[in-house]
Protein backbone atom coordinates (compact mmCIF):
# COMPACT_ATOMS: atom_id res chain seq x y z
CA UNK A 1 47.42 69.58 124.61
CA UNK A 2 48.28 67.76 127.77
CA UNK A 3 50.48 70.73 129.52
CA UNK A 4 47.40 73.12 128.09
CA UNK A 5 44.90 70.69 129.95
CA UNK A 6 46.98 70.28 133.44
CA UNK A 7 47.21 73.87 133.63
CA UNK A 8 42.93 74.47 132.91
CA UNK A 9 42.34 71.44 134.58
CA UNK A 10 40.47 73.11 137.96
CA UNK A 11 38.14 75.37 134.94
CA UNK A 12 36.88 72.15 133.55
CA UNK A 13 35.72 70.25 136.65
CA UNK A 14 34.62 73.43 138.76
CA UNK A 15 31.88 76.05 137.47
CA UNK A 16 31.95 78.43 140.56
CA UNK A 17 29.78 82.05 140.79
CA UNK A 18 29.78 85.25 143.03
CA UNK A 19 26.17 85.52 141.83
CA UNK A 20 23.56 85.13 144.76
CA UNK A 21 20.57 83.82 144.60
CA UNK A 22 19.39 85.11 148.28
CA UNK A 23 19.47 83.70 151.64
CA UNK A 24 17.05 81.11 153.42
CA UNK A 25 14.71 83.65 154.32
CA UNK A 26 13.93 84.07 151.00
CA UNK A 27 12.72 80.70 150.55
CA UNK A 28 10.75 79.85 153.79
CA UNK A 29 13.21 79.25 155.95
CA UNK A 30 13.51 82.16 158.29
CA UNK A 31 15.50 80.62 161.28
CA UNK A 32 19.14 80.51 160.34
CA UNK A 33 22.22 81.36 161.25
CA UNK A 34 25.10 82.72 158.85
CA UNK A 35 28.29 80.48 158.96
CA UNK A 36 31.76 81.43 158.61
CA UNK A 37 34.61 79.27 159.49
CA UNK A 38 38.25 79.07 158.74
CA UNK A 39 39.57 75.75 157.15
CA UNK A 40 42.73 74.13 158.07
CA UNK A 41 44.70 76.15 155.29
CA UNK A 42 43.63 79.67 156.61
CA UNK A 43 40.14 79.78 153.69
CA UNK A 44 37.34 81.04 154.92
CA UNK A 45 34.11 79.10 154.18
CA UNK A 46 30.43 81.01 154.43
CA UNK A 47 27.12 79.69 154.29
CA UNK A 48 24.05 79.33 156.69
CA UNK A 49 22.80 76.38 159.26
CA UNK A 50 19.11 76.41 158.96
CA UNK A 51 16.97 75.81 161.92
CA UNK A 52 13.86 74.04 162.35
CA UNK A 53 11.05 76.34 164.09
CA UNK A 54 11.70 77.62 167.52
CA UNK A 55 13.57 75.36 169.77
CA UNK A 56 12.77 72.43 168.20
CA UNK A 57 15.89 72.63 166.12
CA UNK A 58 17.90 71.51 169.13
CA UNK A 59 16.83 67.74 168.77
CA UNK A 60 16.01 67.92 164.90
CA UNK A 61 17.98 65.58 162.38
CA UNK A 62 20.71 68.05 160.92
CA UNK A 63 21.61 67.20 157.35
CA UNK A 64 24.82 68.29 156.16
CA UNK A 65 24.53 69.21 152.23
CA UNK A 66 27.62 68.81 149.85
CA UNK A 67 26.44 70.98 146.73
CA UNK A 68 27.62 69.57 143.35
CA UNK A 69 30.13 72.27 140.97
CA UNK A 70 28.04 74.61 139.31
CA UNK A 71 26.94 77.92 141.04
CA UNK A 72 27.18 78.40 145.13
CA UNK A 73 25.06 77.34 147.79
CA UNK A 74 22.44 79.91 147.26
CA UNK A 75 21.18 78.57 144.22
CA UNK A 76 20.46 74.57 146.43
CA UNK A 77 18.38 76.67 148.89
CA UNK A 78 14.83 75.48 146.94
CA UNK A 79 16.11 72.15 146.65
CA UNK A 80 17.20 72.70 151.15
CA UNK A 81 13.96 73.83 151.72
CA UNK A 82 12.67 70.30 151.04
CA UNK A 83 15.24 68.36 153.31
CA UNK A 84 14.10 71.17 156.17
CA UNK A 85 10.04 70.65 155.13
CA UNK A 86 9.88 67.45 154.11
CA UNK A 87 12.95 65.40 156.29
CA UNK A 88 12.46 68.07 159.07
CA UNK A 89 16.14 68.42 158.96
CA UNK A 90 17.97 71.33 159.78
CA UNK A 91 20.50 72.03 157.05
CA UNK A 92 24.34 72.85 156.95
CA UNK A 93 24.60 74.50 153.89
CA UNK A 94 28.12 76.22 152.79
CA UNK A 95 29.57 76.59 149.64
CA UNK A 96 33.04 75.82 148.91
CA UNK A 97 36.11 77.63 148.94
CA UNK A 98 35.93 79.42 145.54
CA UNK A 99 32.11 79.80 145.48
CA UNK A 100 29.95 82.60 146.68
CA UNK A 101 31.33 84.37 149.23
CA UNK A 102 33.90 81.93 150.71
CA UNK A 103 37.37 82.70 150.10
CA UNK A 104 39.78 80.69 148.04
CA UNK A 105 40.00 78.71 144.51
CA UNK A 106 38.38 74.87 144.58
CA UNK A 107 40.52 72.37 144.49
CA UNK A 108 40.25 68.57 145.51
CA UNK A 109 43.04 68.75 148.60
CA UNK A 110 41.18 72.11 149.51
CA UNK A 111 37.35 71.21 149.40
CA UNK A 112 38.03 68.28 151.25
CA UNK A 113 39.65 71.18 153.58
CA UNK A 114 36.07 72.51 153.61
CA UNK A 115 34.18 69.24 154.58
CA UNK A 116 36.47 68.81 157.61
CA UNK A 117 35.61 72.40 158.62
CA UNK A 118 32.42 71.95 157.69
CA UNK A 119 32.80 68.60 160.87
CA UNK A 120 34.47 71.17 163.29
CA UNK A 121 31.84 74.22 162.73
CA UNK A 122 29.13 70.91 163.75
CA UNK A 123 30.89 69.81 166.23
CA UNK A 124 31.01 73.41 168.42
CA UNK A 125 27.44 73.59 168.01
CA UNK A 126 26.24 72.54 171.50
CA UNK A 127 22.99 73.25 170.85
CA UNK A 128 21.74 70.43 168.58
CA UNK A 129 21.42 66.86 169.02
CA UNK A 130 25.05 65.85 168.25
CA UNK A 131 23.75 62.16 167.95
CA UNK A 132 21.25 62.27 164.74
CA UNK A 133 23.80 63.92 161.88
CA UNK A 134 22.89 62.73 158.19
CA UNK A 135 24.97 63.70 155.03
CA UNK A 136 23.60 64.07 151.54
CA UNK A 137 25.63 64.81 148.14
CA UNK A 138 24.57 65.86 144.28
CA UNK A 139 27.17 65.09 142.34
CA UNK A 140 30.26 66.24 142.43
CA UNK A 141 29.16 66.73 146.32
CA UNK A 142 28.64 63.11 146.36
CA UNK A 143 32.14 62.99 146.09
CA UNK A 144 32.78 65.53 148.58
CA UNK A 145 30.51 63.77 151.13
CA UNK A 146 32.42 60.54 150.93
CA UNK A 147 35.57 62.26 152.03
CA UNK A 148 33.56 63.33 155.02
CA UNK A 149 31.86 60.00 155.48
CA UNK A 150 35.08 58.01 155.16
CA UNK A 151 36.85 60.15 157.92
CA UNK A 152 33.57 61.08 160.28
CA UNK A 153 31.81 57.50 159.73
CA UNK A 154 31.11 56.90 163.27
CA UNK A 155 29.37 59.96 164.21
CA UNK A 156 26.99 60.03 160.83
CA UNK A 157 23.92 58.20 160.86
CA UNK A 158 23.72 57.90 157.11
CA UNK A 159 24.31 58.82 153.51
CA UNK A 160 21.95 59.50 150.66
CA UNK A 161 24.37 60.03 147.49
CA UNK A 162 22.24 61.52 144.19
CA UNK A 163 23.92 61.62 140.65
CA UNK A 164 27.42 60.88 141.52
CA UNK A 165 30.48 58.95 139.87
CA UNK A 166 32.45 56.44 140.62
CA UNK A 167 35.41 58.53 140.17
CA UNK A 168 36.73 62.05 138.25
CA UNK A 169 39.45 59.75 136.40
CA UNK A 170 36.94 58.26 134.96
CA UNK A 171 35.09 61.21 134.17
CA UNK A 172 37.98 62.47 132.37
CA UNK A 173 38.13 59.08 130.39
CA UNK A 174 34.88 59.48 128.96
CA UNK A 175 34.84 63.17 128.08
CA UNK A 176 38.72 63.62 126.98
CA UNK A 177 39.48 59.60 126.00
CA UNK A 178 42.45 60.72 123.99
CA UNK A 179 44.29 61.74 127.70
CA UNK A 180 44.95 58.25 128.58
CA UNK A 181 46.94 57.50 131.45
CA UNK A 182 47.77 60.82 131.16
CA UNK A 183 44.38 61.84 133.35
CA UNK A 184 46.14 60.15 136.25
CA UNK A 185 48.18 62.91 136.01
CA UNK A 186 45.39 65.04 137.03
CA UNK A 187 45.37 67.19 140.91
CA UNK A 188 41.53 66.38 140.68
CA UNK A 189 41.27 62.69 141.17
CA UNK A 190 37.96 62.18 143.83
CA UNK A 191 38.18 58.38 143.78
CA UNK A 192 35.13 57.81 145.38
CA UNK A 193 34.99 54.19 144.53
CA UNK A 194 37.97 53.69 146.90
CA UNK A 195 36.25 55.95 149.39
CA UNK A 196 32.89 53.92 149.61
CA UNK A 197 34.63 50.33 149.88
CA UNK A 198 35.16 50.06 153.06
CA UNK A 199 32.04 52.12 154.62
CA UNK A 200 29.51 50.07 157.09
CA UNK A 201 26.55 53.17 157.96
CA UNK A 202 23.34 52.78 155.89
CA UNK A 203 23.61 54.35 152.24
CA UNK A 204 20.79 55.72 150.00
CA UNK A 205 21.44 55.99 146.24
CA UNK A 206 18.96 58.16 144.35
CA UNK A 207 19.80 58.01 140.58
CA UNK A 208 17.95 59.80 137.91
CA UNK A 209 17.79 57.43 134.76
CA UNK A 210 17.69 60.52 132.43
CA UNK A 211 21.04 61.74 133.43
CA UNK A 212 22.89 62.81 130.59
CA UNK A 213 26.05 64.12 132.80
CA UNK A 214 26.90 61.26 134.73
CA UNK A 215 25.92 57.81 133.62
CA UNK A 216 23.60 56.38 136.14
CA UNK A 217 25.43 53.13 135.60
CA UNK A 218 28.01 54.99 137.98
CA UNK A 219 25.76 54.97 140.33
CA UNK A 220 25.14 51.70 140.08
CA UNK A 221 28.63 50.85 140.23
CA UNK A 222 28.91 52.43 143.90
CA UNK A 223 25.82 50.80 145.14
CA UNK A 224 27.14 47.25 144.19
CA UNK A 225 30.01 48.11 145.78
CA UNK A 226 28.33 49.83 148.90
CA UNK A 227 26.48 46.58 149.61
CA UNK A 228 29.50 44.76 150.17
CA UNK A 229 30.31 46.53 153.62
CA UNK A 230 27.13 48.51 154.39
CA UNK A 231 24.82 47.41 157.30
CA UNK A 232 22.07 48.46 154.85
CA UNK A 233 21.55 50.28 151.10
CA UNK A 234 18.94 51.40 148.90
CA UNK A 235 18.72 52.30 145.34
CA UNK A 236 16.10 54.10 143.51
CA UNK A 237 16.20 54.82 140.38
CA UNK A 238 13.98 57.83 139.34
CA UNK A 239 12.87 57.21 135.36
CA UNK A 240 12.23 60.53 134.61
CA UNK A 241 15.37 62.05 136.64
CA UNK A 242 17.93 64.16 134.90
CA UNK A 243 21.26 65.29 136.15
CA UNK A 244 19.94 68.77 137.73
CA UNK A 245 15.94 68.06 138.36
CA UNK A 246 16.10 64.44 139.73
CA UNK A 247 15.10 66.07 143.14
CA UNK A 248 12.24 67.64 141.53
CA UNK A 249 9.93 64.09 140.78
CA UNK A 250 7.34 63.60 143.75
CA UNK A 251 9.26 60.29 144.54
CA UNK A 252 12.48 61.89 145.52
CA UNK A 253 12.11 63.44 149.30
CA UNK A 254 9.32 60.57 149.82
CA UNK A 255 12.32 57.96 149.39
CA UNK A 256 14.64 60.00 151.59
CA UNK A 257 11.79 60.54 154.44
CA UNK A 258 10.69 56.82 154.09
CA UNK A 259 15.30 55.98 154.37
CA UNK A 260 15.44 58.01 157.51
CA UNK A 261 12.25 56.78 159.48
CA UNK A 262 13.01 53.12 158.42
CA UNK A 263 16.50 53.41 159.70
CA UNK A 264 15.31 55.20 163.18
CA UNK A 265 12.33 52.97 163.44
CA UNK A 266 14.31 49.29 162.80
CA UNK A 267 17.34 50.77 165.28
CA UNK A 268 19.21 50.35 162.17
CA UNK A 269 21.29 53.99 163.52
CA UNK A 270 24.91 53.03 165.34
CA UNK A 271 26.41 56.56 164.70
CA UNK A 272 28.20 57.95 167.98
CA UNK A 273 27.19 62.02 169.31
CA UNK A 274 29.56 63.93 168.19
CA UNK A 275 32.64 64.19 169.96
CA UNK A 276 32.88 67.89 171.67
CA UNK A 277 36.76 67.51 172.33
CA UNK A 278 38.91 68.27 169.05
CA UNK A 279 39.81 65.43 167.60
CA UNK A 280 43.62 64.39 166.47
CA UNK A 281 44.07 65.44 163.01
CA UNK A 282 43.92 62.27 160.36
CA UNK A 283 46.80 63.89 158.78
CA UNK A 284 47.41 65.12 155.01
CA UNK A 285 44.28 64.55 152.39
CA UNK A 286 44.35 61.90 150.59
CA UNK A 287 43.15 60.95 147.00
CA UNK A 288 42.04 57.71 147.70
């Protein structure tokens, strides 16, 4: 049972589809621009940056969006259009390697890949204000985001995490208990509760109470420790919120508006432009 579960191990935790769901047009947004970039490991990624209105994109927030494992990006492009409405954000939105159109089969080491492309396809964009870059993850993109939190800190102004957990180990543990150690085993580890430990920027936590996929007592868990290190955290919990539709309560984007404009209107914000030289590579992925 063990050799049969290392070997479907990547079918379990990821629930990619080809299927598309449309482009940004389709839902309001009609400035974009379609994104393609190569990874590290020669996999091309595809998605869109979406623009706010004219040219006043160019010193907008731009909020990077780590989808969680079912579907593609198309299918967050409803839930986007209230970051770009709402947050007046533009929006990086790309789906992993494996998904939609982008190449490749999802993987921790190689969607990790992604969110460092995903840094480098930011950082040649000239064009926007390289200073106010915030990140946001739903669930297993929570995960994702930390990866690109831990190693991009000091250029991100903030993170607003929704429906994550603490870790996939213990994911494992508490839908296959009879693994044991054995999950340690697993090529699919995202320890995110050694990622967050050590991060200082600001931190949102938006945790829907009804979630029957992840136990919002994960999310717990990471705020308590997030408030050890961070300059600043919130936590809302959202009583009616379940895994998927958490976003959907009329709380939700007024909690991530009223995060950002607290942060920019205390001087709460210490994140650096981003660099336009090419930074020296932090070396292999790591699990924790």
């Amino acid at each position: 049972m063990i050799v049969v579960f290392y070997g479907i191990q990547d079918r379990l935790v990821y629930k990619p589809s080809r299927v598309s769901r449309g482009t940004p047009a389709d839902f309001d947004m009609p400035d974009f621009d379609d994104v393609s970039f190569c990874t590290m490991d020669g996999v091309e990624i595809n998605g869109w940056f979406i623009r706010r209105p004219g040219q006043t994109y160019r010193t907008a927030r731009t909020l990077v969006y780590f989808h969680g494992t079912d579907k593609n990006a198309s299918f967050r492009l409803k839930k986007a259009f209230g970051f770009y409405d709402k947050c007046a954000c533009n929006v990086l939105l790309t789906s992993y390697r494996g998904y939609g159109s982008s190449g490749g089969s999802p993987n921790e080491k190689g969607m990790c890949r992604d969110a460092d492309g995903a840094f480098e396809y930011l950082r040649a964009r000239t064009d926007i204000d390289g200073g106010r870059v915030w990140v946001f993850g739903e669930s297993l993109g929570g995960a994702v985001s930390l990866h690109f939190v831990k190693r991009y800190e000091k250029f991100v102004n903030a993170l607003v995490l929704e429906n994550t957990f603490t870790s996939l180990l213990d994911m494992i543990n508490r839908e296959f208990p009879f693994l044991g150690v054995f999950r340690y085993l697993s090529r699919n580890q995202w320890r995110s509760t050694s990622r967050i430990r050590s991060l200082t920027l600001p931190m949102l936590f938006l945790s829907g109470q009804r979630d029957a996929y992840i136990p919002p007592d994960m999310m717990k868990q990471l705020h308590t420790l997030a408030e050890a290190s961070s300059s600043y955290t919130e936590f809302v919990p959202i009583r009616d919120g379940t895994h998927s539709r958490t976003w959907t309560n009329k709380n939700y984007f007024t909690s991530v508006v009223g995060f950002m404009e607290k942060l920019e209107t205390e001087g709460l914000l210490k994140a650096l432009p981003l660099p336009r030289e090419t930074l020296t590579d932090g070396g292999d992925i790591q699990f924790a």
